[in-house]
Protein backbone atom coordinates (compact mmCIF):
# COMPACT_ATOMS: atom_id res chain seq x y z
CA UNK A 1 -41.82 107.86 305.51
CA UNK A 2 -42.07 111.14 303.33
CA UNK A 3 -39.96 111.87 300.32
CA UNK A 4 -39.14 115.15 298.19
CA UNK A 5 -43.01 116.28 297.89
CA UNK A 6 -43.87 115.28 301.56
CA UNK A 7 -46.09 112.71 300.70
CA UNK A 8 -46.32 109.70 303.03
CA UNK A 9 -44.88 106.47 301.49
CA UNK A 10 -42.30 105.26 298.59
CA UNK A 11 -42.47 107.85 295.42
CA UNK A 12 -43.14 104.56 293.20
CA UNK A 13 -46.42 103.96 295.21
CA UNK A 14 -47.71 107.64 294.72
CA UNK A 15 -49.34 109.15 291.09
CA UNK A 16 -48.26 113.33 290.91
CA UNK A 17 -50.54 114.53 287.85
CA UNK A 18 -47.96 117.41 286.08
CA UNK A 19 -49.29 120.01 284.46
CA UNK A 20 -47.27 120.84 281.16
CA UNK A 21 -47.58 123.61 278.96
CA UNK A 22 -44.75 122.53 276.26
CA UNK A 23 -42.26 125.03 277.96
CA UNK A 24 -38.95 124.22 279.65
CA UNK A 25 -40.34 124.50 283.66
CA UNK A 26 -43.10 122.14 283.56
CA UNK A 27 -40.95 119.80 281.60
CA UNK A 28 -38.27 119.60 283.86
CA UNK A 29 -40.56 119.08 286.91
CA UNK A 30 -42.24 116.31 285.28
CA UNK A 31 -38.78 114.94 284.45
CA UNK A 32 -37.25 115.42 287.86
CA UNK A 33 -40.55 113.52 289.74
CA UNK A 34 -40.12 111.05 286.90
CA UNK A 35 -36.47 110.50 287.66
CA UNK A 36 -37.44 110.57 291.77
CA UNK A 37 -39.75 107.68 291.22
CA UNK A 38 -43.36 108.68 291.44
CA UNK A 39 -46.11 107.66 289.05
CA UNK A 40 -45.85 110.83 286.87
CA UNK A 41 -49.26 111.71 284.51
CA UNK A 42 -48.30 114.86 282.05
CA UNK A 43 -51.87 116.98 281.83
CA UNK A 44 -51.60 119.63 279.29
CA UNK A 45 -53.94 122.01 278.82
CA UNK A 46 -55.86 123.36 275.24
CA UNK A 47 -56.75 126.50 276.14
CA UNK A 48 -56.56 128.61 272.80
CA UNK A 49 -56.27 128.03 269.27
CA UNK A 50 -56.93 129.50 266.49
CA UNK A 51 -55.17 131.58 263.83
CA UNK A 52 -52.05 133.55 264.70
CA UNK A 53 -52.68 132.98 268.66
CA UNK A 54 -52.17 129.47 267.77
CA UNK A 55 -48.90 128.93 266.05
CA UNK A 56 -47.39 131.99 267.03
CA UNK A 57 -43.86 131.84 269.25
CA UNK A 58 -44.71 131.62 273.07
CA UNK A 59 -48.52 131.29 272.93
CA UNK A 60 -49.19 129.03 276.24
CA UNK A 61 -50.81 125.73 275.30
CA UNK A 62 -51.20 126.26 271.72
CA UNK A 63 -50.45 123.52 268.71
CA UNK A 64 -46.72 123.73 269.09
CA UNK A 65 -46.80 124.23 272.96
CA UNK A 66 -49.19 120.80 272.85
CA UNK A 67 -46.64 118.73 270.52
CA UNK A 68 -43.92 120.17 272.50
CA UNK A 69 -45.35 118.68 275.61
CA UNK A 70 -46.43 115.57 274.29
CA UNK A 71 -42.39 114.82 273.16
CA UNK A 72 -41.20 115.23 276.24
CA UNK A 73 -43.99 112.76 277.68
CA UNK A 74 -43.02 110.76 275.09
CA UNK A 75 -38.87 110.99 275.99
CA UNK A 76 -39.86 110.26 279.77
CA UNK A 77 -41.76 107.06 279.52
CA UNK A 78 -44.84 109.14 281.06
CA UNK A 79 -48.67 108.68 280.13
CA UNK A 80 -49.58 112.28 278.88
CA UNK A 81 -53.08 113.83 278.21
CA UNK A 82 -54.46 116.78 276.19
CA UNK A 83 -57.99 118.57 277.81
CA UNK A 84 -60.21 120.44 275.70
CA UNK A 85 -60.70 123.18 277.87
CA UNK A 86 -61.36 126.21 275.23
CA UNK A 87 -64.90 126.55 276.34
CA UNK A 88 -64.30 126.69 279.98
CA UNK A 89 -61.37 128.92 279.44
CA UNK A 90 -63.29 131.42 277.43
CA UNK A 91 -65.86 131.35 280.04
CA UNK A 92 -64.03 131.83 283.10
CA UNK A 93 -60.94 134.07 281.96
CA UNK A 94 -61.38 135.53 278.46
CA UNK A 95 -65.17 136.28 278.54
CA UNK A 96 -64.34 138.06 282.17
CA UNK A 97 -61.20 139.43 280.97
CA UNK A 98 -63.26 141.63 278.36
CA UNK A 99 -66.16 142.56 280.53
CA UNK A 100 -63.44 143.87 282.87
CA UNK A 101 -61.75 145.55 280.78
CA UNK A 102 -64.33 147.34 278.83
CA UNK A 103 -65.38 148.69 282.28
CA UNK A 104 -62.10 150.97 282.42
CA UNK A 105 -60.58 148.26 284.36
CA UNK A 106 -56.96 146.54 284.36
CA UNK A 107 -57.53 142.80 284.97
CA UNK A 108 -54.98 140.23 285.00
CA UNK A 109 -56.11 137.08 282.84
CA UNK A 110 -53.33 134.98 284.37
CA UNK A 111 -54.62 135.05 287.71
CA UNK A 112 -58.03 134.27 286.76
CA UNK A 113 -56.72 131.19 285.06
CA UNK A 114 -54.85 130.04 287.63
CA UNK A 115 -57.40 130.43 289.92
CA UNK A 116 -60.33 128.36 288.01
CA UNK A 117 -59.02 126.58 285.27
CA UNK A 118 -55.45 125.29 286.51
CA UNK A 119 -56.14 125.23 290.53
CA UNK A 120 -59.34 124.08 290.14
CA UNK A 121 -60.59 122.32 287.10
CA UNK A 122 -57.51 120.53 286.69
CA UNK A 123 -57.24 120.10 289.82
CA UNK A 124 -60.15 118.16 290.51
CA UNK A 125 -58.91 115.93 286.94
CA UNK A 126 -56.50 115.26 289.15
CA UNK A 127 -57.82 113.68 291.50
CA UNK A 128 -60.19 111.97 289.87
CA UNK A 129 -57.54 109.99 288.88
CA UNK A 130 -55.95 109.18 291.88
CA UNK A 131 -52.92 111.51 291.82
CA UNK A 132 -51.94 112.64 295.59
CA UNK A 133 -50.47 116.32 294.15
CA UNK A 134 -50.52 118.74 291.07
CA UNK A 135 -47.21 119.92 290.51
CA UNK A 136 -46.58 122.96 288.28
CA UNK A 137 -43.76 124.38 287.42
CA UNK A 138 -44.12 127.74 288.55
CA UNK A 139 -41.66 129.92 290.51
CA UNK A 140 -42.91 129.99 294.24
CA UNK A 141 -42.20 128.16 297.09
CA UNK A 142 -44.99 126.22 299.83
CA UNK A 143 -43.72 124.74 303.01
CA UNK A 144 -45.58 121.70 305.33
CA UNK A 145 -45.73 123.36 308.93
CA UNK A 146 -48.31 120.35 309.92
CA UNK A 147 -47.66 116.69 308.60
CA UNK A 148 -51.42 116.26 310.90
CA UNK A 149 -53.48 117.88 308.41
CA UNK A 150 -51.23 118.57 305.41
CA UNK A 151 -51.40 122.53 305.95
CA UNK A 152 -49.25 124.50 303.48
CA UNK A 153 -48.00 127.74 303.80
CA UNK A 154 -46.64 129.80 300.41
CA UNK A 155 -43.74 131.63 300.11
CA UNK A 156 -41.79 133.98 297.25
CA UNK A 157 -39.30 131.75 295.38
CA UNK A 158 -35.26 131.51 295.72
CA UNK A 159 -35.38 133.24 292.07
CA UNK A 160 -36.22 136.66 292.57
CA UNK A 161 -36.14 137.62 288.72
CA UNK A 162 -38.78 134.33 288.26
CA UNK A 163 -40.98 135.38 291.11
CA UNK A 164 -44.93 134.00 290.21
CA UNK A 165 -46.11 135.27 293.89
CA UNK A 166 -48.09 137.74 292.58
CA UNK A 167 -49.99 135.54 289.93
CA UNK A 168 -50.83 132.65 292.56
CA UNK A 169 -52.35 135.13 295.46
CA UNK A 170 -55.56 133.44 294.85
CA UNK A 171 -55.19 129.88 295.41
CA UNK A 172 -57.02 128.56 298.30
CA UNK A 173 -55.50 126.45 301.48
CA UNK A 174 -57.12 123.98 299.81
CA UNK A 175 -55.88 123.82 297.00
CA UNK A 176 -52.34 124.86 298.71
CA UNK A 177 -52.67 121.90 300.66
CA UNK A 178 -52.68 119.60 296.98
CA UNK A 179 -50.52 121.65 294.95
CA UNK A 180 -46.83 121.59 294.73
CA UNK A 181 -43.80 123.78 292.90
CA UNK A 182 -40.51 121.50 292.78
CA UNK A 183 -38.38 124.49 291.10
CA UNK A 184 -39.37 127.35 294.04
CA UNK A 185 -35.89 126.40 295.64
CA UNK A 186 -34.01 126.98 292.33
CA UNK A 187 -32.24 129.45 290.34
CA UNK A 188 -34.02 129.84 286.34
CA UNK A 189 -30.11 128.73 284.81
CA UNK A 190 -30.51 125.53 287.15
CA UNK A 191 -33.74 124.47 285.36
CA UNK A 192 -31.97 125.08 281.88
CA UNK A 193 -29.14 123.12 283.34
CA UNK A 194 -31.56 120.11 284.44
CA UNK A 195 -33.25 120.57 281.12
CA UNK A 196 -30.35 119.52 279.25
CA UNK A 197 -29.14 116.93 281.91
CA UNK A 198 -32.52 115.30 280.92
CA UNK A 199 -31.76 115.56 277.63
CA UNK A 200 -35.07 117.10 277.24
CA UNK A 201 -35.69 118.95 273.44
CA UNK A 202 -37.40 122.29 275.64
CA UNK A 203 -34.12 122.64 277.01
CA UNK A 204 -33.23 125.67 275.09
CA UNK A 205 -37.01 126.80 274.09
CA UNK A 206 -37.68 130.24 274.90
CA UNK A 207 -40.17 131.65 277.65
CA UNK A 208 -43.56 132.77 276.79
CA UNK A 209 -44.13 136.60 277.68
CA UNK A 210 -47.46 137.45 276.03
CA UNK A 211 -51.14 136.32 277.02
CA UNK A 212 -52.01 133.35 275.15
CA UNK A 213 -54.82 135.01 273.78
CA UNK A 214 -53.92 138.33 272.69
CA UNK A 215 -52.13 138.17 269.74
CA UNK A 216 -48.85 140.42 269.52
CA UNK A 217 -50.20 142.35 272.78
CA UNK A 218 -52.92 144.25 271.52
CA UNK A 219 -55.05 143.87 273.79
CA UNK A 220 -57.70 146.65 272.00
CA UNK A 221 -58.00 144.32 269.18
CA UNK A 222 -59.11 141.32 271.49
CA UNK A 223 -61.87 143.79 273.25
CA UNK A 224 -63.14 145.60 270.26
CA UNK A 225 -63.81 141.88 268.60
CA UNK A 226 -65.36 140.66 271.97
CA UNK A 227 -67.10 143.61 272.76
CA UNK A 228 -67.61 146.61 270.08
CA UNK A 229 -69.50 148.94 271.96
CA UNK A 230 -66.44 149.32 274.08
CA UNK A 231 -64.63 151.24 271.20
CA UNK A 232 -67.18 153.86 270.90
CA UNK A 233 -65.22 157.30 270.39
CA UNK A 234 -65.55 159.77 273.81
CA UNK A 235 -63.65 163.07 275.02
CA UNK A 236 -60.29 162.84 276.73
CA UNK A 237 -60.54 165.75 279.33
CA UNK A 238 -57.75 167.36 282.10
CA UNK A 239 -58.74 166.47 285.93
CA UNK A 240 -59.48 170.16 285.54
CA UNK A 241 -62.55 170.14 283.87
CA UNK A 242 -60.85 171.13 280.31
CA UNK A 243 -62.13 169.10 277.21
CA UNK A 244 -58.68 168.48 275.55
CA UNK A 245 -59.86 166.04 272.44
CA UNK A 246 -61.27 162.96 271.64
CA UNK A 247 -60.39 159.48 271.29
CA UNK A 248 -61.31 156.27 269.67
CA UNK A 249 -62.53 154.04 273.05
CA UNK A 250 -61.11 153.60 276.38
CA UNK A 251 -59.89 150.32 275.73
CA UNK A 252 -56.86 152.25 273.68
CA UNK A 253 -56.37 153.72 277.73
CA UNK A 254 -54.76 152.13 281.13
CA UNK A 255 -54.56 154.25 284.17
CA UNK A 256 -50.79 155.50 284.20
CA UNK A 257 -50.06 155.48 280.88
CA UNK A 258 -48.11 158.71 279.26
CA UNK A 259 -47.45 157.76 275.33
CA UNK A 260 -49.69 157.49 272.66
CA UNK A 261 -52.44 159.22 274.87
CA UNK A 262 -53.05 161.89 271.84
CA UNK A 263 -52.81 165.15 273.03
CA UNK A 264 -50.27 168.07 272.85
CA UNK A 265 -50.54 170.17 276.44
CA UNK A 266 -46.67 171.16 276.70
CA UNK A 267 -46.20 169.31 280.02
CA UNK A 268 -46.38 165.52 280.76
CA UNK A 269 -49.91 163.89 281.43
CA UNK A 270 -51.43 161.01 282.46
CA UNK A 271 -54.38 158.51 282.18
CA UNK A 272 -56.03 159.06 285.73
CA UNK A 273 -59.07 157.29 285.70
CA UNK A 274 -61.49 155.57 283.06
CA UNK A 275 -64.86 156.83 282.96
CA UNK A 276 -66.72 154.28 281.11
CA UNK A 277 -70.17 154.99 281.88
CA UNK A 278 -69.75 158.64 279.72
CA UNK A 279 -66.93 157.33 277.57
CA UNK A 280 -64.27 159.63 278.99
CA UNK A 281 -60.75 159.37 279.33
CA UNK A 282 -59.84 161.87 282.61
CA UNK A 283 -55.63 162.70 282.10
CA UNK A 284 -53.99 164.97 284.57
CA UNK A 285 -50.51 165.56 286.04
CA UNK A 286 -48.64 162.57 287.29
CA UNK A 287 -49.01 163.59 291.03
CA UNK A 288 -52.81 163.28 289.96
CA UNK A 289 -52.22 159.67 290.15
CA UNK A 290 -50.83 158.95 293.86
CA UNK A 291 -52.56 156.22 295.65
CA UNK A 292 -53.04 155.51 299.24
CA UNK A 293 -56.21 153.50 299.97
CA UNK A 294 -57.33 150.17 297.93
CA UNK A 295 -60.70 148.76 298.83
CA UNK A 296 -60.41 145.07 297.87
CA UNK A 297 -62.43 142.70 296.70
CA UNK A 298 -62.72 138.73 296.37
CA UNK A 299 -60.28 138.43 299.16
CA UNK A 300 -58.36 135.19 299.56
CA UNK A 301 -56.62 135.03 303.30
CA UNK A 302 -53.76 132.50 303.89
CA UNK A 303 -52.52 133.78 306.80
CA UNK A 304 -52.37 131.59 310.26
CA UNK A 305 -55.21 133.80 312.12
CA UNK A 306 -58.73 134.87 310.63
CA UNK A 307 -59.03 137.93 308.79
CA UNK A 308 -61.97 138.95 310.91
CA UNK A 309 -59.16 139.19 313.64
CA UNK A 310 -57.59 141.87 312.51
CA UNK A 311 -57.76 144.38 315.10
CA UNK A 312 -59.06 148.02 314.62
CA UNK A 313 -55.08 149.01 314.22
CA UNK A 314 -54.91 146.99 311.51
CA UNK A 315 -52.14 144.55 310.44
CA UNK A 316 -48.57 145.75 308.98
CA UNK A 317 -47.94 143.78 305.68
CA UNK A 318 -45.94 144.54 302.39
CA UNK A 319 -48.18 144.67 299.55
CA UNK A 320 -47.58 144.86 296.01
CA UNK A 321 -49.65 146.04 293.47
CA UNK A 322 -47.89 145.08 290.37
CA UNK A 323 -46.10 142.06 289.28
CA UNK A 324 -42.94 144.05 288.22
CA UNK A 325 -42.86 145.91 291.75
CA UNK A 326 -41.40 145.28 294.93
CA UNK A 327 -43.67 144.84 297.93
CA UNK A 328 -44.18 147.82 299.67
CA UNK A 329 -45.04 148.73 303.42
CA UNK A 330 -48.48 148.87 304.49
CA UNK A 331 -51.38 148.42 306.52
CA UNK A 332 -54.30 145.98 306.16
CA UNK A 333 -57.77 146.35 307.33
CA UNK A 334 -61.03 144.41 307.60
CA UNK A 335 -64.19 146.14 309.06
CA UNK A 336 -67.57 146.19 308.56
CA UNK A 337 -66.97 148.28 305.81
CA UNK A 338 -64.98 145.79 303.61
CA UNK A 339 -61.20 144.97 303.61
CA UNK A 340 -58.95 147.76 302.52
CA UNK A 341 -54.86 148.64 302.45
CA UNK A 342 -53.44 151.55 303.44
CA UNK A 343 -50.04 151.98 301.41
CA UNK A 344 -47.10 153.90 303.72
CA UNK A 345 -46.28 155.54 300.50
CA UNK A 346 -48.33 156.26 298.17
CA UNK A 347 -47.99 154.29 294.34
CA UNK A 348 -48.69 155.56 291.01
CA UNK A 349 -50.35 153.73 288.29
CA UNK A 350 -53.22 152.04 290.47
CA UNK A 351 -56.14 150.50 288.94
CA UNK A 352 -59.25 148.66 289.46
CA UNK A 353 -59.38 144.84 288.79
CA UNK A 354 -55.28 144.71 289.16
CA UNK A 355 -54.65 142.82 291.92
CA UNK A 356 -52.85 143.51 295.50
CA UNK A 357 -51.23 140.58 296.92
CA UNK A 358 -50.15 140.58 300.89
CA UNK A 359 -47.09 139.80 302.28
CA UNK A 360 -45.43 139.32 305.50
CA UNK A 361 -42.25 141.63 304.93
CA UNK A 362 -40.33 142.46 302.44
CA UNK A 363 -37.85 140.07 302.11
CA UNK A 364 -37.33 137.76 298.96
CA UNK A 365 -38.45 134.63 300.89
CA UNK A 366 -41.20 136.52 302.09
CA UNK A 367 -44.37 134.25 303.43
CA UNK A 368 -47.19 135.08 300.69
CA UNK A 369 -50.32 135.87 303.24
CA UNK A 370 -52.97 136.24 300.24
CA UNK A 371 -54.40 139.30 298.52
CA UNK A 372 -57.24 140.51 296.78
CA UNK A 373 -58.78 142.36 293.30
CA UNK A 374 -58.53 146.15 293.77
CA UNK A 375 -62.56 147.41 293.70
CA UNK A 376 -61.48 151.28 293.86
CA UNK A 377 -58.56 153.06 295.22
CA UNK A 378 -58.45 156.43 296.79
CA UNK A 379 -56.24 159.36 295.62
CA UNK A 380 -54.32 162.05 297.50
CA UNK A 381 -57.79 164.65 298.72
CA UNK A 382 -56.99 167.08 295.36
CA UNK A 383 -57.43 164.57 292.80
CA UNK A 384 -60.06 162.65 294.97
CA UNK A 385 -62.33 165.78 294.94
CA UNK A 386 -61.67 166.41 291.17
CA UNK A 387 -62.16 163.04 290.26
CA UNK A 388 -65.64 162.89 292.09
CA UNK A 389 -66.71 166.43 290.39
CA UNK A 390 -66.13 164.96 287.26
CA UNK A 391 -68.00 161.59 287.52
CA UNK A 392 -70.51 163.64 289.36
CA UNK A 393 -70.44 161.40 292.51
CA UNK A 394 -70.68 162.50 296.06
CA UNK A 395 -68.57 163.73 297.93
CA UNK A 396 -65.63 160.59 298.86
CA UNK A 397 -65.06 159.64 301.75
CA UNK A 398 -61.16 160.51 302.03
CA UNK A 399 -58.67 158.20 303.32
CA UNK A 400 -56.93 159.58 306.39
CA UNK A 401 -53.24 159.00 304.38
CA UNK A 402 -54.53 161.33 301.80
């Protein structure tokens, strides 16, 4: 016998652990499993608190997120715990966050907290208590394709403007295998709709957009408090070689951005790369910034084969590169030399530590097939061979798109 969460037996006979953050999503899935049946456990997380990160509107997991939470437990009949987890947060996402970033990189915090903190502290909480799944309430979709051993495959969710793919490219089969995401076959306005049905009081509470710890977006302001010698002043100077000014630190810089860069040239230019061993900020034309080749790093594969399969001609894939971007036609490729993705056309605006999640097409219920952090990328063979005079490296090793 299996039931919504194919789980073998009667819901009433099985514990799900939910993960709530206070918002509307993880509510409702703890209210529909409650409604189904199961033994339902609300975990919420304390990841951050302090000051205006703490009370501010849509800061995940915060003091209003936690009361939030904790009512809706509360209106559902459901035992509901709060985890200290500040130290273990700072240490595996915000600690790593700044390093990254003060390196001229682009990291994504969310990932990195799904990836130890959620799918795998909590996780293991989980279990410890006897729960057979985690359910979150996040927008993707995973499938059984073998009741024998419980194997899960992920997919992109019916919601296309909700899609979380990108942000959960990390979790393992095994933690696939434990996990599951009751509102990946549903439609945003349907969860509002449950929401009220429940008579929840999230029902109407808006979405969180920031990161929890980065008060108002400024993510300079975290940085320069975590780490001050990454907001030591430099020179901001043209692919060309030309000194054009100075700035204030790199962390005030992301490769692709235009505005507030600082300097007057009469045509439009563009952070290119992040030199943060000399402190310089390299801008250039936007064709400067056309990307082929990613060589990736801390790859997680969930495809059906091993990656060290992967024949010489490499294996066509859409891969995307940004949450806010479609996934794009490629090729993948794991050597001896690393794993790497050739893009089909080339995309603007890539940097290291984003991430650049596989897919099997590009459809919008499009199997998710893993992905990895981008280590370097590769430009078109002009800005390549600038970009390596300047940072006085040798010669690159071009990518045969470029």
């Amino acid at each position: 016998m299996t039931n919504s969460l194919d789980l073998p037996g009667r819901p009433e006979d099985i514990r799900v652990v939910v993960a709530m953050s206070g918002g509307v999503d993880s509510s409702v899935v703890a209210g529909l499993l409650k409604r189904e049946g199961y033994d339902v456990v609300g975990m919420t997380l304390q990841l951050y608190d302090h000051g205006e990160a703490a009370h501010r509107k849509g800061a995940c997991c915060a003091g209003q997120d936690i009361h939030d939470a904790r009512r809706v437990a509360e209106k559902l009949g459901i035992a509901h715990y709060v985890l200290d987890y500040e130290e273990r947060f700072r240490e595996a996402v915000i600690d790593p966050f700044a390093a990254s970033y003060a390196h001229g990189e682009t990291p994504v915090p969310c990932i990195a907290c799904n990836q130890t903190v959620k799918f795998a502290d909590l996780l293991e909480t989980a279990k410890s208590l006897g729960a057979a799944a985690l359910a979150t309430g996040h927008y993707v979709r995973s499938e059984l394709v073998d009741a024998r051993t419980g194997r899960r495959v992920l997919y992109r969710p019916v919601d296309a403007t909700r899609d979380q793919s990108y942000f959960l490219f990390a979790t393992t089969q095994e933690q696939l295998d434990f996990l599951r995401f009751p509102l990946g076959g549903m439609e945003k306005s349907k969860t509002r709709e449950l929401a009220r049905e429940l008579n929840l009081a999230v029902a109407e509470k808006s979405d969180s957009q920031d990161i929890c710890f980065v008060p108002q977006g400024k993510y300079s302001d975290v940085i320069a408090n975590l780490r001050p010698d990454a907001a030591e002043p430099g020179e901001i100077i043209h692919i060309d070689g030309r000194v054009l000014g100075h700035h204030e630190g790199i962390i005030h810089y992301t490769i692709g951005q235009r505005r507030g860069i600082g300097i007057a040239t009469g045509e439009p230019i563009y952070v290119v790369h992040l030199d943060y061993q000399r402190r310089r900020v390299i801008v250039g034309p936007r064709e400067a910034l056309a990307t082929r080749r990613m060589h990736l790093r801390e790859v997680n594969w969930l495809g059906d084969a091993p990656l060290s399969e992967i024949g010489p001609e490499g294996l066509a894939i859409h891969a995307r590169v940004r949450s806010a971007r479609p996934p794009a036609a490629a090729t993948l490729y794991a050597d001896e030399t690393g794993v790497y993705v050739d893009l089909a056309t080339s995309e603007t605006g890539v940097a290291p530590g984003q991430a650049c999640v596989f897919y099997a097409d590009d459809s919008q219920q499009a199997r998710v097939l893993g992905g990895g952090f981008i280590a370097r990328s590769e430009r078109e063979e002009g800005a390549e061979l600038a970009l390596a005079r300047l940072t006085q490296m040798a010669e690159p090793v071009l990518s045969s798109a470029g």
